[in-house]
Protein backbone atom coordinates (compact mmCIF):
# COMPACT_ATOMS: atom_id res chain seq x y z
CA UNK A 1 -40.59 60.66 70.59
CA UNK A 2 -37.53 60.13 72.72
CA UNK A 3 -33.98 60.86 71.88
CA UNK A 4 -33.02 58.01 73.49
CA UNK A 5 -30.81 55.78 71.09
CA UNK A 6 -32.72 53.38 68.64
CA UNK A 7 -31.66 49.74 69.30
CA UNK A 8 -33.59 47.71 66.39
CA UNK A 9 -32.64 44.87 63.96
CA UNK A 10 -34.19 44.76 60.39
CA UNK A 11 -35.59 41.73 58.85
CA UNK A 12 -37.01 41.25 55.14
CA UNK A 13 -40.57 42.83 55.72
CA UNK A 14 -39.72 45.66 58.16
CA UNK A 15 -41.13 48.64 57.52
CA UNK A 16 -39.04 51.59 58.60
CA UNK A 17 -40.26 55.00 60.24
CA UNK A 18 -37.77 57.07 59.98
CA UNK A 19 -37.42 60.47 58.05
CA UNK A 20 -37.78 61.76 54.42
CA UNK A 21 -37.61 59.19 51.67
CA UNK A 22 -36.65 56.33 54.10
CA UNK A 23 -40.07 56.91 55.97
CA UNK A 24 -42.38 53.88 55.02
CA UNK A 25 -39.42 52.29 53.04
CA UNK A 26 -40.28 48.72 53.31
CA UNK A 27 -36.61 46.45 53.27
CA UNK A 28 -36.96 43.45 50.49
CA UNK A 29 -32.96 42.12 51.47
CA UNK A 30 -30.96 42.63 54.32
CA UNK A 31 -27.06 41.72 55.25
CA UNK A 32 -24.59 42.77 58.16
CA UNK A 33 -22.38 45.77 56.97
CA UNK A 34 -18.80 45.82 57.43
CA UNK A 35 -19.54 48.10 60.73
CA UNK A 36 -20.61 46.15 63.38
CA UNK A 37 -23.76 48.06 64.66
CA UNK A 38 -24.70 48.65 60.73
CA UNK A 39 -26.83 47.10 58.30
CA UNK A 40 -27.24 46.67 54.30
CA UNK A 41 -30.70 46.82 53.04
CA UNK A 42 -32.43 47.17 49.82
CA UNK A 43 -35.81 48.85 50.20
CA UNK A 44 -38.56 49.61 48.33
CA UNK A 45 -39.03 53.43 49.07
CA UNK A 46 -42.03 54.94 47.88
CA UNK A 47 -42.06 58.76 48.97
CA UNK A 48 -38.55 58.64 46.94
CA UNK A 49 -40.98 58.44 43.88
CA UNK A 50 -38.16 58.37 40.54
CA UNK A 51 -35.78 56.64 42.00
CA UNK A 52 -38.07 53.65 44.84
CA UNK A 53 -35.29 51.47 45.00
CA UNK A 54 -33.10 52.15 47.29
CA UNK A 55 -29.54 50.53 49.23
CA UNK A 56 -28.66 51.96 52.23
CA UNK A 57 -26.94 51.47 55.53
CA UNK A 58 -29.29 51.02 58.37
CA UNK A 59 -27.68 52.23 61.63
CA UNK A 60 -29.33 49.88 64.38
CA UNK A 61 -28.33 52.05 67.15
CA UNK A 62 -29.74 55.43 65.97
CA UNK A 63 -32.25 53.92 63.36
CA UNK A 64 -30.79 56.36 60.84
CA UNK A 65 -30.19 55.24 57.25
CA UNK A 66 -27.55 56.64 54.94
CA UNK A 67 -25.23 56.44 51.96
CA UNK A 68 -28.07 55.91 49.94
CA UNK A 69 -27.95 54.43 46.16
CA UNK A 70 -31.01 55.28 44.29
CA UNK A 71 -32.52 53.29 41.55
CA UNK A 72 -35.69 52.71 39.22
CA UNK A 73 -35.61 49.57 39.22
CA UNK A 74 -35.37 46.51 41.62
CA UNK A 75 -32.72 44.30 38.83
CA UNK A 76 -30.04 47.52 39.22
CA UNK A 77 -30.56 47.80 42.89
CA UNK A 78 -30.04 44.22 43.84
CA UNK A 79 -26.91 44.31 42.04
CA UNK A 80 -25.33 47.20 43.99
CA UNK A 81 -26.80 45.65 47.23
CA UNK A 82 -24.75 42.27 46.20
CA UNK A 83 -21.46 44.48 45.99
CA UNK A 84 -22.30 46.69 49.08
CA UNK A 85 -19.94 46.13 52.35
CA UNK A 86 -20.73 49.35 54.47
């Protein structure tokens, strides 16, 4: 794999391959973040096994996702994905 930067978009459907939990996390909702190379997603994450619902902010230049909010269930997810800016 390169270390060239990551210049990618996600879509409802994606499935991302990047590292740790996020690897395999399909997104179910996406939304532009407050940062302009950033985006909100909700994802179903299932190598995060307790917690497989997951909002974070996808970075589409490095393809990195972070400030994660973990939940059980889709309902408490899609509620903090609603509020999420960044």
């Amino acid at each position: 794999m390169s270390d060239d930067p990551i210049v990618s978009v996600v879509r409802t459907g994606t499935v991302l391959q990047g590292k740790g939990v996020s690897a395999g996390a399909t997104v179910l909702l996406s939304k532009p973040a407050s940062d302009v190379h950033c985006t909100i997603v909700l994802c179903h994450a299932p190598l995060s096994t307790h917690h497989p619902y997951v909002v974070w902010t996808y970075n589409e230049i490095t393809g990195a996702c972070s400030t994660g909010d973990y939940y059980d269930n889709q309902v408490d997810a899609a509620t903090r994905f609603a509020e999420r800016t960044w």
